[in-house]
C-alpha atoms as a PDB file:
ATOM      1  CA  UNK A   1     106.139 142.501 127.503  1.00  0.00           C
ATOM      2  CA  UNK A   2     107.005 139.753 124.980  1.00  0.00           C
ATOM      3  CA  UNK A   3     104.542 136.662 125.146  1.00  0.00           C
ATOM      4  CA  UNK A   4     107.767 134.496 124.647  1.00  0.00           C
ATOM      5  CA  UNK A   5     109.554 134.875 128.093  1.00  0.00           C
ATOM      6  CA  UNK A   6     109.687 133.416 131.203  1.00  0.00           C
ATOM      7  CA  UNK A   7     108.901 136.195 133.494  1.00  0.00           C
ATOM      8  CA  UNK A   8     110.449 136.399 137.252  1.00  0.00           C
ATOM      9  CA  UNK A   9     109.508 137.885 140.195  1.00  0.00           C
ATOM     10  CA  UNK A  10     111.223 138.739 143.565  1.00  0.00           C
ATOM     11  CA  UNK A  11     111.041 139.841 147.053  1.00  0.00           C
ATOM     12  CA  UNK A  12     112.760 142.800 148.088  1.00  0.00           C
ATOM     13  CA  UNK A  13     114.425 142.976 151.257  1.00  0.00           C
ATOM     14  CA  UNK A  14     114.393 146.078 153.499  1.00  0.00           C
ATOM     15  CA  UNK A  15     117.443 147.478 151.888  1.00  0.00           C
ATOM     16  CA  UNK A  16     115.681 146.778 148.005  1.00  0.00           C
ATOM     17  CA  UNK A  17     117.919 143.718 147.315  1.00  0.00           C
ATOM     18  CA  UNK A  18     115.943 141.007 145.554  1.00  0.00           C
ATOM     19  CA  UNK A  19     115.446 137.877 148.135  1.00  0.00           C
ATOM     20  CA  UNK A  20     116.643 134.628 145.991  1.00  0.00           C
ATOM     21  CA  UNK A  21     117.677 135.900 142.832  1.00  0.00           C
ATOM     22  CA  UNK A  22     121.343 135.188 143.769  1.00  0.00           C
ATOM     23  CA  UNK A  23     120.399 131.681 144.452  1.00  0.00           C
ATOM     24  CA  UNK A  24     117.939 131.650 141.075  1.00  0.00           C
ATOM     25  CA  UNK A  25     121.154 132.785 138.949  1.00  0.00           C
ATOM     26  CA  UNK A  26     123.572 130.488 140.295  1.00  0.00           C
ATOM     27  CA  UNK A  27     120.999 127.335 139.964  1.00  0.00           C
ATOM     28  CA  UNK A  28     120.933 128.508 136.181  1.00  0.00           C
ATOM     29  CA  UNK A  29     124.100 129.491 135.561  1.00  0.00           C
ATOM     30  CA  UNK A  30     125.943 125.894 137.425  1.00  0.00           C
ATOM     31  CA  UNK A  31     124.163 123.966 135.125  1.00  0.00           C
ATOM     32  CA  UNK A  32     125.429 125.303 132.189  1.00  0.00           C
ATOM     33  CA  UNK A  33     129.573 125.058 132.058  1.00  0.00           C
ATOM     34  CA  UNK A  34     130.171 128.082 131.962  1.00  0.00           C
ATOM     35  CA  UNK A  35     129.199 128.503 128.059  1.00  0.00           C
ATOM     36  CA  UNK A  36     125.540 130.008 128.549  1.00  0.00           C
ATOM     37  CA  UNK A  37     124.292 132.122 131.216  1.00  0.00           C
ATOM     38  CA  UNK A  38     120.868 133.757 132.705  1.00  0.00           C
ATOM     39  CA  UNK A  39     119.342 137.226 131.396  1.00  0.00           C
ATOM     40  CA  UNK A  40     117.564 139.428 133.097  1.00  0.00           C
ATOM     41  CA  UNK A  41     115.832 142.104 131.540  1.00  0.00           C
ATOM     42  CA  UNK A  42     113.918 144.235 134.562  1.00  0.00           C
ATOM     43  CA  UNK A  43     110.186 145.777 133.535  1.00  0.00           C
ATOM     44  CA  UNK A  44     108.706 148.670 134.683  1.00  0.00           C
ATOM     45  CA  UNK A  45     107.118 147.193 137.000  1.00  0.00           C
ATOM     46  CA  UNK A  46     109.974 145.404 138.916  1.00  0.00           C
ATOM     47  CA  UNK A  47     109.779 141.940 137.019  1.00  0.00           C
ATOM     48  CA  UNK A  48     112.723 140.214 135.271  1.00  0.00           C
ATOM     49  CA  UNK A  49     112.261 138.735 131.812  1.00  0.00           C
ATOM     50  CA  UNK A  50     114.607 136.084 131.832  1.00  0.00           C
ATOM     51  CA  UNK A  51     116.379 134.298 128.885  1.00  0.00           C
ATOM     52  CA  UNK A  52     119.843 132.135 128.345  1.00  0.00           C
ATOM     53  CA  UNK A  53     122.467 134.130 126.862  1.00  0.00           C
ATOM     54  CA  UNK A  54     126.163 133.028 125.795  1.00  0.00           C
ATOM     55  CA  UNK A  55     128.648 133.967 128.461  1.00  0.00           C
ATOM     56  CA  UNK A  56     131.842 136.183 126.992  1.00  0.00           C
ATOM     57  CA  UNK A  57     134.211 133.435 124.965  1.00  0.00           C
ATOM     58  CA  UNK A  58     131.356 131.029 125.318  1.00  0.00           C
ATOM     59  CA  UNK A  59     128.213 130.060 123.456  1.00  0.00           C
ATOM     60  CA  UNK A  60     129.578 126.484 122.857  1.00  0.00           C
ATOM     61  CA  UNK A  61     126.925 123.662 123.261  1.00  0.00           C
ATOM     62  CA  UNK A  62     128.904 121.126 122.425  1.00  0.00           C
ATOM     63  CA  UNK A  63     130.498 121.098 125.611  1.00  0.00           C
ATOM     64  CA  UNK A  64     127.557 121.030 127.693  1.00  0.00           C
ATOM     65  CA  UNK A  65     126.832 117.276 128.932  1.00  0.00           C
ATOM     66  CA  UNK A  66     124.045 115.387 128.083  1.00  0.00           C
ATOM     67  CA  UNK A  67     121.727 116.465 131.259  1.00  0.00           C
ATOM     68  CA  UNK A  68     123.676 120.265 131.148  1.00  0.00           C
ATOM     69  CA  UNK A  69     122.090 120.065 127.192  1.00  0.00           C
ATOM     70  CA  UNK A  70     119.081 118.678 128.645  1.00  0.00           C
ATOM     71  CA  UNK A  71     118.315 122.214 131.229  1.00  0.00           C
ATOM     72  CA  UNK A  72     119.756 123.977 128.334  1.00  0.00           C
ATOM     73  CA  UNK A  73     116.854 123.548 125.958  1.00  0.00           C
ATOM     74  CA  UNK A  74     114.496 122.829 128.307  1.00  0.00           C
ATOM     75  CA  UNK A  75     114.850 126.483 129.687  1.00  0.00           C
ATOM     76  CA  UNK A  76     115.562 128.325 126.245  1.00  0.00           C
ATOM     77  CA  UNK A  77     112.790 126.502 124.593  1.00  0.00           C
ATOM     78  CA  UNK A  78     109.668 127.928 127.175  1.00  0.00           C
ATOM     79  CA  UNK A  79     111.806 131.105 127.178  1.00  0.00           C
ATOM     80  CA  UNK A  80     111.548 131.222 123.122  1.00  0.00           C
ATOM     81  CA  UNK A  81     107.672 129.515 123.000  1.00  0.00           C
ATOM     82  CA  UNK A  82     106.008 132.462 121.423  1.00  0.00           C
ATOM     83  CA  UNK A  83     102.909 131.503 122.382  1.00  0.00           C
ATOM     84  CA  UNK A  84     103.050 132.017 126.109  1.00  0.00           C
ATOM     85  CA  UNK A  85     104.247 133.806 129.291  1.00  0.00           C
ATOM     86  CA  UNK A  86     105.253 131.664 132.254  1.00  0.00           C
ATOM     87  CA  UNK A  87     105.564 133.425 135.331  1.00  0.00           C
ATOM     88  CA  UNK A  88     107.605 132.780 138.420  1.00  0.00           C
ATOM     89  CA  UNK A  89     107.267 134.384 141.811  1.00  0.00           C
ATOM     90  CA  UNK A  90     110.519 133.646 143.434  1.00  0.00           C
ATOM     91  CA  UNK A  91     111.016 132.713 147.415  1.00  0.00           C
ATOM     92  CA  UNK A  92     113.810 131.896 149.312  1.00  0.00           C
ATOM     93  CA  UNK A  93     113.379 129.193 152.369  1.00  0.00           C
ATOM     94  CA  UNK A  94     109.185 129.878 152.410  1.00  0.00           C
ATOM     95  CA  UNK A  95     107.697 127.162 154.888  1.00  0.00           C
ATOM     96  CA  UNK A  96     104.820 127.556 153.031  1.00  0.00           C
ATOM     97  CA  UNK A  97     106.239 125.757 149.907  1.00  0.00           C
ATOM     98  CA  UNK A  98     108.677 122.655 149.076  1.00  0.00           C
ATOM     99  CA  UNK A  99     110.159 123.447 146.006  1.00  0.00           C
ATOM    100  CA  UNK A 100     107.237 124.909 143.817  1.00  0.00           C
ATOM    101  CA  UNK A 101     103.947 125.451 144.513  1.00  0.00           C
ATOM    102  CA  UNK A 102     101.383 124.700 141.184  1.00  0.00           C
ATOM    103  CA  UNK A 103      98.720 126.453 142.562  1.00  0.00           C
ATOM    104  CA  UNK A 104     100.338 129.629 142.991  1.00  0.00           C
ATOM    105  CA  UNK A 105     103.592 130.084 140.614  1.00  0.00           C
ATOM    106  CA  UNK A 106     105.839 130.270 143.628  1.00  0.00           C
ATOM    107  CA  UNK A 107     109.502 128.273 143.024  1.00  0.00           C
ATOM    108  CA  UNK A 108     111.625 127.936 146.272  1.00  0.00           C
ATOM    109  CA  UNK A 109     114.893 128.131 145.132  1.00  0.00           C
ATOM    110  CA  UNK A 110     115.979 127.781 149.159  1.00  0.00           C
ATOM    111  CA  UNK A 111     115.015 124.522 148.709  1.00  0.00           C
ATOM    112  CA  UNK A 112     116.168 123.623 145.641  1.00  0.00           C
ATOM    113  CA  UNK A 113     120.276 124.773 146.094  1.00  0.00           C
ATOM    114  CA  UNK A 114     119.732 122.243 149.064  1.00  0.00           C
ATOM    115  CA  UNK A 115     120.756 119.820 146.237  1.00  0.00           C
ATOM    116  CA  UNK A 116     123.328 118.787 143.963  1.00  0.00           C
ATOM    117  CA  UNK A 117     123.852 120.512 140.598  1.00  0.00           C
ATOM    118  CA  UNK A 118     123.834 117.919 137.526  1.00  0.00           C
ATOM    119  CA  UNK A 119     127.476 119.471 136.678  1.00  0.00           C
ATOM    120  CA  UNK A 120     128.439 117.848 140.442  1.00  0.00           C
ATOM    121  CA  UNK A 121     130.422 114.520 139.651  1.00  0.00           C
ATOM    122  CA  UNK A 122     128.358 111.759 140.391  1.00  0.00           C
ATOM    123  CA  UNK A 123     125.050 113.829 141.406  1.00  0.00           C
ATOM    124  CA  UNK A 124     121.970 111.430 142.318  1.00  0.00           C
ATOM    125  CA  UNK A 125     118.453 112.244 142.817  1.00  0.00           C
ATOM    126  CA  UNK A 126     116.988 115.166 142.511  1.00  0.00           C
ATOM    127  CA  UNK A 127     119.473 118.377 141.564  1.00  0.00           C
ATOM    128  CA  UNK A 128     118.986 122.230 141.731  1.00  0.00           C
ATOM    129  CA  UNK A 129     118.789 122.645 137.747  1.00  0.00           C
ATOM    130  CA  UNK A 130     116.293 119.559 137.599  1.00  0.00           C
ATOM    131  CA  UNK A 131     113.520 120.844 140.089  1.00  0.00           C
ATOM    132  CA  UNK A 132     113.618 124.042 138.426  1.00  0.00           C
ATOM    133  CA  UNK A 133     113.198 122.444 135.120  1.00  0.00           C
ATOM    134  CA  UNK A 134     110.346 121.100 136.613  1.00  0.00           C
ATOM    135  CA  UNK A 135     108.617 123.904 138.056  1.00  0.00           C
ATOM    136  CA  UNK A 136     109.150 125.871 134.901  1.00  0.00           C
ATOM    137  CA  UNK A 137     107.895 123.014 132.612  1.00  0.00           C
ATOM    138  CA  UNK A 138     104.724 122.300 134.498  1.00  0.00           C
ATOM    139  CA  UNK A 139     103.802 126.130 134.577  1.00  0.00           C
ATOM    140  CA  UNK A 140     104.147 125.924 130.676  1.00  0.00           C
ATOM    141  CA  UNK A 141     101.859 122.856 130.593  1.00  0.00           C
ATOM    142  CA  UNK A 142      99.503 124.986 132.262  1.00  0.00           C
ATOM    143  CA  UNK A 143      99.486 127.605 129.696  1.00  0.00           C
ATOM    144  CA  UNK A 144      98.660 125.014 127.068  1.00  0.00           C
ATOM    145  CA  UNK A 145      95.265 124.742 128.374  1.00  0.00           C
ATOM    146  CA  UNK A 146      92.178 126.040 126.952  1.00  0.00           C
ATOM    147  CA  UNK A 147      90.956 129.338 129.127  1.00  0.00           C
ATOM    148  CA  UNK A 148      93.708 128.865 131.355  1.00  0.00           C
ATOM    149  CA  UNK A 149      93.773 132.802 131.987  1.00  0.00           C
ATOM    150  CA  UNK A 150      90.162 132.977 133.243  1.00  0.00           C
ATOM    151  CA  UNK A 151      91.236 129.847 135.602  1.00  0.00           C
ATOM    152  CA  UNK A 152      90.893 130.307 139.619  1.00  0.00           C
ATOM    153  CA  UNK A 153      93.416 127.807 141.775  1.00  0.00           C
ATOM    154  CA  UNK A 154      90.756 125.262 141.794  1.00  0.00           C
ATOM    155  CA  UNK A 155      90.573 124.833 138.474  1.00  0.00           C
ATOM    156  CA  UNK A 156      94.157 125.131 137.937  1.00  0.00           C
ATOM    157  CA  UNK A 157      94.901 122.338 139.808  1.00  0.00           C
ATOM    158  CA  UNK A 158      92.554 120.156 138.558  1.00  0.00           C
ATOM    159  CA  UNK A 159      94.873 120.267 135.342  1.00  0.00           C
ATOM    160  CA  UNK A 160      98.203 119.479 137.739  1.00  0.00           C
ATOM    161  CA  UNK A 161      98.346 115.677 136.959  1.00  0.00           C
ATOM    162  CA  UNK A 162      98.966 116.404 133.155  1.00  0.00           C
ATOM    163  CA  UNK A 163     101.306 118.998 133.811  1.00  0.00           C
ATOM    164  CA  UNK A 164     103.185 117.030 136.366  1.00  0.00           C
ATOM    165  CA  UNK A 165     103.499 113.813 133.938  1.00  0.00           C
ATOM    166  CA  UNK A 166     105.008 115.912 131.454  1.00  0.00           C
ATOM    167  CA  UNK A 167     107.497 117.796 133.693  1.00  0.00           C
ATOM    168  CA  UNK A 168     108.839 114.707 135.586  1.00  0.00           C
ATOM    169  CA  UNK A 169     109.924 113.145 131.861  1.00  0.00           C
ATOM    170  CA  UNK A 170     111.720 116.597 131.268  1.00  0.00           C
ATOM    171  CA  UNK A 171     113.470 116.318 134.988  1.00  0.00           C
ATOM    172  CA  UNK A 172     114.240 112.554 134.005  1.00  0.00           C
ATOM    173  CA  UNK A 173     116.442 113.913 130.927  1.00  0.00           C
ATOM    174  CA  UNK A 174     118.074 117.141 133.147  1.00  0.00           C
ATOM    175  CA  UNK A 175     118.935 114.815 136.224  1.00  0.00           C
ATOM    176  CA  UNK A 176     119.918 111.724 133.749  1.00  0.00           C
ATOM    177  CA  UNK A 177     118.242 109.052 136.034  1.00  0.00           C
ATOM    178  CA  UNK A 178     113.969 108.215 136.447  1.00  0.00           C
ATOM    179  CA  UNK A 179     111.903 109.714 139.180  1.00  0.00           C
ATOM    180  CA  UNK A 180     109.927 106.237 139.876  1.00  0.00           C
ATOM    181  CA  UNK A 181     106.252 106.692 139.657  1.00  0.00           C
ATOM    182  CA  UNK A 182     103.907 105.052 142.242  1.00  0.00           C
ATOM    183  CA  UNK A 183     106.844 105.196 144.804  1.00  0.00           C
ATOM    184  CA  UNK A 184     106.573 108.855 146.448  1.00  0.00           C
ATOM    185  CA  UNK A 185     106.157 108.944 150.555  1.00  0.00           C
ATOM    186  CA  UNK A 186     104.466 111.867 152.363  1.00  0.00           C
ATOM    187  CA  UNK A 187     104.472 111.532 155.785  1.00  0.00           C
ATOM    188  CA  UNK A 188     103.200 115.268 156.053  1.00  0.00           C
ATOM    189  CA  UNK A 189     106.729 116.231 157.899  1.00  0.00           C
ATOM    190  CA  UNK A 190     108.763 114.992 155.408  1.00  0.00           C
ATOM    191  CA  UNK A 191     108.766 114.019 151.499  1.00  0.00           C
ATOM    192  CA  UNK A 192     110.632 110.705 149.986  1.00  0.00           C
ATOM    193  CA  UNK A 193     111.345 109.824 146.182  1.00  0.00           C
ATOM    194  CA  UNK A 194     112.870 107.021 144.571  1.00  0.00           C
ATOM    195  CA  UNK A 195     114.981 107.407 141.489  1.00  0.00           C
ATOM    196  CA  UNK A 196     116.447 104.628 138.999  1.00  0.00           C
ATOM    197  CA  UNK A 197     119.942 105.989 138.212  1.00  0.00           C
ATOM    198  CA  UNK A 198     122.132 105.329 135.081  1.00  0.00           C
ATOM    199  CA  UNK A 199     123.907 102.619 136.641  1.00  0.00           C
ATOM    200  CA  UNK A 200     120.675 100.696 137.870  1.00  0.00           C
ATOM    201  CA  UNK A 201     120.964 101.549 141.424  1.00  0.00           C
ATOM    202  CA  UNK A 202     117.963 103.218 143.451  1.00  0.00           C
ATOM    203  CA  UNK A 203     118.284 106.238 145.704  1.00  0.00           C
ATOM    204  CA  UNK A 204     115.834 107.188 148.487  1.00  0.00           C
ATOM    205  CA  UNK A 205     115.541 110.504 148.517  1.00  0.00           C
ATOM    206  CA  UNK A 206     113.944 112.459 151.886  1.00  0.00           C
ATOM    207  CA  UNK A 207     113.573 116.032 152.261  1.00  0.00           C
ATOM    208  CA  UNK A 208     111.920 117.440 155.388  1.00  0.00           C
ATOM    209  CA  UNK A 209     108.680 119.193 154.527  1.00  0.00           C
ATOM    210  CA  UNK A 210     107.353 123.114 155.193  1.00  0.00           C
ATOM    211  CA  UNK A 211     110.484 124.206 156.506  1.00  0.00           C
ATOM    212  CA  UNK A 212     112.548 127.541 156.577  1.00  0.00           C
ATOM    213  CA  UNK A 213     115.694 125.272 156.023  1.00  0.00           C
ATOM    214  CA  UNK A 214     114.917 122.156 154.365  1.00  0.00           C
ATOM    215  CA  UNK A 215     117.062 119.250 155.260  1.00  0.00           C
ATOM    216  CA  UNK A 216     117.554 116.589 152.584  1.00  0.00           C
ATOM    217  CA  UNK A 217     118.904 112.677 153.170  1.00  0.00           C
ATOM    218  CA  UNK A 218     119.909 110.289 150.191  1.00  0.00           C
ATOM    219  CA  UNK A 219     120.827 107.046 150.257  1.00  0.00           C
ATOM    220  CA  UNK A 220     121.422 103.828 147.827  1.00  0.00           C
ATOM    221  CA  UNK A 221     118.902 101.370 148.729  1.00  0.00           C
ATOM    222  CA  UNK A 222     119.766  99.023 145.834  1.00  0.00           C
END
């Protein structure tokens, strides 16, 4: 294995399908205009390295959009850092996680086609390609730190708020609004963010929490 990939891992389902790597292509792949798509390369032992490749009579980056451009080299750039291996255990509608978990690698990607893609016409919020960014990016973060390898959950999370800064800037550029600090609400059932969007108007964002089938609610509050 190649210590410049991100490195995927999925469920298998009683008939050997991979649980959620449908849903993790076509998060990639939307966000991307048809002009770049995802690689997988399987391992022997069942993982996927995973890189952006140009799709046949594509490759063109100048017609990506400014947030598509954005998930574009946010993605290929941990993909092509030679200095690390981020890896990603993939689950599909887990109760036990809302989007990503830190602590353990895991990205829901259930919960994260509950929301628009950044190539959707007037997309607010949160989208699909923008919480993935951010899982991805804060895992990289991770790998920045000194003796992260020898690190046990505890530990790992006491590095999350550095991490997190970092990945909510790179989710600011891939969803093309600002995730407003200070303004987050966890009621314990459910989970609401406020984002600043390109035109200056605010969206309240709720998505039920530790769910099989996450329900999400946006609204203009400003």
């Amino acid at each position: 294995m190649k210590a410049d990939d991100i490195v995927a891992s999925f469920q298998t389902d009683n008939k050997g399908n991979d649980v959620g790597k449908a849903e993790y292509t076509n998060i990639i792949n939307s966000g991307l205009a048809g002009q770049f798509e995802a690689k997988f390369e399987q391992t022997a032992n069942g993982k996927y390295l995973v890189t952006l490749g140009a799709t046949e009579g594509g490759g063109d980056l100048s017609k990506l959009s400014a947030e598509q451009k954005s998930f574009y080299d946010s993605f290929n750039d941990i993909a092509n850092d030679h200095s690390s291996i981020v890896a990603q255990d993939v689950v599909l509608n887990d109760d036990t996680v809302d989007w990503g978990s830190y602590a353990s690698n895991k990205i829901d990607v259930g919960d994260m086609s509950k929301f628009n893609s950044i190539s959707d016409k007037g997309h607010t919020g949160s989208t699909a390609q923008g919480l993935l960014a951010h899982e991805t990016d804060e895992q990289h973060q991770f790998t920045k730190v000194e003796g992260y390898q020898s690190m046990n959950k505890i530990q790992k999370m006491n590095t999350w708020d550095t991490s997190h800064e970092h990945a909510i800037g790179v989710e600011n550029a891939v969803n093309g609004n600002e995730r407003l600090k200070g303004r987050d609400i966890n009621s314990g059932n459910s989970y609401t963010k406020f984002f600043k969007e390109a035109n200056g108007s605010v969206t309240s964002e709720t998505a039920t929490s530790f769910t099989k089938n996450m329900q999400v609610t946006k609204m203009t509050i400003n």
